[in-house]
N, C-alpha and C. Protein backbone atom coordinates (compact mmCIF):
# COMPACT_ATOMS: atom_id res chain seq x y z
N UNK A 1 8.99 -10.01 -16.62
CA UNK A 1 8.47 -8.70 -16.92
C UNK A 1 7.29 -8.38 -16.02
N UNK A 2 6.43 -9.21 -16.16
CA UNK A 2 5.20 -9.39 -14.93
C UNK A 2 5.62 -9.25 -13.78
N UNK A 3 6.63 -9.79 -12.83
CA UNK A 3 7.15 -9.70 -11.96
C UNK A 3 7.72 -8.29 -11.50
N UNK A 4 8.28 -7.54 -12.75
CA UNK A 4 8.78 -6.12 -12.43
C UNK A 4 7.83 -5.43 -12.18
N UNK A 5 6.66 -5.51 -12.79
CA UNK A 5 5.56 -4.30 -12.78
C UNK A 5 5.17 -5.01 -11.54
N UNK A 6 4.83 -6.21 -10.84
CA UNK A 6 4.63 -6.28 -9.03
C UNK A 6 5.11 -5.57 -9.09
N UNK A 7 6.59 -5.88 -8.60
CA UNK A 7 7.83 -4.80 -8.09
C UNK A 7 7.39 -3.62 -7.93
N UNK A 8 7.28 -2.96 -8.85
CA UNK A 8 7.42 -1.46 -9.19
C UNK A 8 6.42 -0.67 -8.17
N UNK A 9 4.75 -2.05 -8.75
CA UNK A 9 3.37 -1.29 -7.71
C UNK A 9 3.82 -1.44 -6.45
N UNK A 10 4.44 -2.83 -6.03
CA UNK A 10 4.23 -2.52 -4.58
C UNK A 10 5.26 -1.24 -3.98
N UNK A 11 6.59 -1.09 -4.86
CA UNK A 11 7.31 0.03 -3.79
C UNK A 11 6.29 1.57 -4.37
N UNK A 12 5.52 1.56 -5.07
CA UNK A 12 4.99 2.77 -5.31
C UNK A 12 3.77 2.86 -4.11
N UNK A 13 3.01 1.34 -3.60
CA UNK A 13 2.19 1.34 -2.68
C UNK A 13 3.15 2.06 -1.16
N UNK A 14 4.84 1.35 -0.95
CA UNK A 14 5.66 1.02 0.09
C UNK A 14 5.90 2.76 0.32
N UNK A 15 5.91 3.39 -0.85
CA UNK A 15 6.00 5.08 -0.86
C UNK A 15 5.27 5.92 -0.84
N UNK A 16 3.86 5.47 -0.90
CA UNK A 16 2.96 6.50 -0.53
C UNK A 16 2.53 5.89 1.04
N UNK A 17 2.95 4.99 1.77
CA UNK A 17 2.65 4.50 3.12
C UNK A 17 3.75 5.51 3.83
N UNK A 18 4.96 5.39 3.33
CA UNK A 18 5.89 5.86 3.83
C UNK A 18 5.22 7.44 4.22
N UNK A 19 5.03 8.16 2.98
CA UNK A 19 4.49 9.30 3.16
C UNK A 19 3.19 9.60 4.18
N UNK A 20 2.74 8.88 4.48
CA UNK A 20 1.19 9.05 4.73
C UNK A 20 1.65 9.03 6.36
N UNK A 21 2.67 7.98 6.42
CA UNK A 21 3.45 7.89 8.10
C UNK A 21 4.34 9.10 8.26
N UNK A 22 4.85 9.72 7.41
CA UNK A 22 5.71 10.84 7.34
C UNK A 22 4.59 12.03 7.80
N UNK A 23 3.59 12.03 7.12
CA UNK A 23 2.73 13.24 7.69
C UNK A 23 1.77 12.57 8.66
N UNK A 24 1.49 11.86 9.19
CA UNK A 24 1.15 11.37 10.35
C UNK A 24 1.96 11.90 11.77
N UNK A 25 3.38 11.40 11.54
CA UNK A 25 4.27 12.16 12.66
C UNK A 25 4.35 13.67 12.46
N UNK A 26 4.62 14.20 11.26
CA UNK A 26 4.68 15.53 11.23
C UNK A 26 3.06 16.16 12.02
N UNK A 27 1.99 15.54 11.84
CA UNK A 27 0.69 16.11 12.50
C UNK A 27 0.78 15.32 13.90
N UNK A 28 1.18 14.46 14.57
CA UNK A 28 1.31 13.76 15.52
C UNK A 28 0.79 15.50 16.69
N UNK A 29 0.95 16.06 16.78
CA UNK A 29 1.25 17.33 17.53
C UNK A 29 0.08 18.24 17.28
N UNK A 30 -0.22 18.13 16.31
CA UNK A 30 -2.06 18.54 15.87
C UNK A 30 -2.88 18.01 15.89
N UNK A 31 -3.51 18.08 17.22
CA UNK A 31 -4.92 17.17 17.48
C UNK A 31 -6.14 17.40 16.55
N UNK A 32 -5.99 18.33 15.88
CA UNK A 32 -7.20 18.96 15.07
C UNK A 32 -6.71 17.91 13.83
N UNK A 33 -7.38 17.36 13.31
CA UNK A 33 -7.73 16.44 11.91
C UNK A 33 -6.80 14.96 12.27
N UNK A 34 -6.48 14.65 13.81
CA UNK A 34 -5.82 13.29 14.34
C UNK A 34 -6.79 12.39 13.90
N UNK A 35 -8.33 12.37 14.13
CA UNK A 35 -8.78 11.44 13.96
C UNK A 35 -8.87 10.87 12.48
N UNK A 36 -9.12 11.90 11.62
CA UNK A 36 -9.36 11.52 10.19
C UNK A 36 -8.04 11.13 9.81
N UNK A 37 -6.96 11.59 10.35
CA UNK A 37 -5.83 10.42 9.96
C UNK A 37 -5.69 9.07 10.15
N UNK A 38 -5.94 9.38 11.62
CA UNK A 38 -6.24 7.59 11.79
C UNK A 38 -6.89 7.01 10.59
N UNK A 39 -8.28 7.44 10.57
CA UNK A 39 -9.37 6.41 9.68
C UNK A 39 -8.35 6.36 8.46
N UNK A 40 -7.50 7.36 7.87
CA UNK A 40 -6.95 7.51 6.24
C UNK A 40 -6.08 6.54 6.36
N UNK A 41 -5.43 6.21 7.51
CA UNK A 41 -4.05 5.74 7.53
C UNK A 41 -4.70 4.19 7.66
N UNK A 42 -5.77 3.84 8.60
CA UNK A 42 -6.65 2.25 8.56
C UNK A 42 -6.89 1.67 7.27
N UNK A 43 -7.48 2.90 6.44
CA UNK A 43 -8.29 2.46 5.20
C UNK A 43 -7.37 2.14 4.43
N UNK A 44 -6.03 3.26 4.42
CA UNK A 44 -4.88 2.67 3.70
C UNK A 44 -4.20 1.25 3.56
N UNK A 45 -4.36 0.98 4.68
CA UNK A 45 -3.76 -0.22 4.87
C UNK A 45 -4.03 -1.30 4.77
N UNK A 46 -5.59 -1.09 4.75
CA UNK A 46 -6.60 -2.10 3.84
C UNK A 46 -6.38 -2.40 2.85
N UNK A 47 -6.22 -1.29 1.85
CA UNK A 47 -6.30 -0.96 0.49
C UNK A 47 -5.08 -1.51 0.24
N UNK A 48 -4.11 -1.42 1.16
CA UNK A 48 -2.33 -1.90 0.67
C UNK A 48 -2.49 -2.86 0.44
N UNK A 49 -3.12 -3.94 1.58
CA UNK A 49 -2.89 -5.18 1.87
C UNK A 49 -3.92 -6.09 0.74
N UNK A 50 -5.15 -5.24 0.23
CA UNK A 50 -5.73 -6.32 -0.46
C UNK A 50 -4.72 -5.85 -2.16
N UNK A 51 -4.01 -5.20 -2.11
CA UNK A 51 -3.64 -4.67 -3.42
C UNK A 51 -2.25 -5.92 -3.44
N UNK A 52 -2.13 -5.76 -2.63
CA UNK A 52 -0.87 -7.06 -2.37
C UNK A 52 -0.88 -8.23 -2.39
N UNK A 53 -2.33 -9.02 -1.71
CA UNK A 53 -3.22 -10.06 -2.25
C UNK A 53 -3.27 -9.93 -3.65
N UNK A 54 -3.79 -9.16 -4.18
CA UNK A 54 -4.36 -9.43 -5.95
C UNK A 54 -3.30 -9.38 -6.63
N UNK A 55 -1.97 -8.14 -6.22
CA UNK A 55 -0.68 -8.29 -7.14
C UNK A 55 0.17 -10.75 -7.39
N UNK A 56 -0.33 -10.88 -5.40
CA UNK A 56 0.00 -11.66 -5.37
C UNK A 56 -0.37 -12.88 -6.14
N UNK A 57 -1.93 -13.16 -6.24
CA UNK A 57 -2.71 -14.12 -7.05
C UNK A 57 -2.39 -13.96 -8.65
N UNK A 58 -2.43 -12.23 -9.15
CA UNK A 58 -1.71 -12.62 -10.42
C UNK A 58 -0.24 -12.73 -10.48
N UNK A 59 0.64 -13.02 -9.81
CA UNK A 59 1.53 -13.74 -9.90
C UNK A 59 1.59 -14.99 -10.24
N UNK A 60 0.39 -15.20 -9.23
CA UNK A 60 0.56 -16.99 -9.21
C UNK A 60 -0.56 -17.68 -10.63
N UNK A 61 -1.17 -16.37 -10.73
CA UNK A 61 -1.93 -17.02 -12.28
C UNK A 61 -1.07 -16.88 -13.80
N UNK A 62 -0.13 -16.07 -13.33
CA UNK A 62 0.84 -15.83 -14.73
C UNK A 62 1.86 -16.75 -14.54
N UNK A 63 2.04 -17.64 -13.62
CA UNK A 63 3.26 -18.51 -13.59
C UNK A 63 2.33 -19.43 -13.70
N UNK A 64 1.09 -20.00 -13.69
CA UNK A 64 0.26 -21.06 -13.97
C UNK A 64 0.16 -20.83 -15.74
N UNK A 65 -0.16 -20.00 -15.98
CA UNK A 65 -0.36 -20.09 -17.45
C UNK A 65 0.65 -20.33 -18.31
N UNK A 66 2.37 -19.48 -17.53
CA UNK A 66 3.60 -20.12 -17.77
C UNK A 66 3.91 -21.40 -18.25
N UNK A 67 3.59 -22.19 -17.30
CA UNK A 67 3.95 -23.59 -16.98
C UNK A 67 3.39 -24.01 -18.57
């Protein structure tokens, strides 16, 4: 059950990346607000990656308490 709700956050993280790259190319062609995408799209990916770390550790603390 723990395992589904990972699941679920990370493709909900995997779909708002998707999007964020979707309007990235769609503005690719509008130099006006390029840069603040960049920084949105960096910070994002921060934010993905430590959210993916912590989904990951409680994984591994709910299969420790499992045991």
């Amino acid at each position: 059950m723990n395992g589904e709700r990972s699941s679920r956050a990370l493709a909900r993280i995997e779909a708002a990346l998707e999007r964020i790259q979707a309007a990235t190319r769609q503005g690719a062609s509008n130099s006006a607000g390029s840069e603040e995408l960049t920084d949105l799209l960096t910070r994002h990916e921060k934010l993905r990656a430590a959210v993916t770390d912590s989904l990951a550790e409680l994984d591994q603390l709910i299969e420790g308490a499992q045991a």
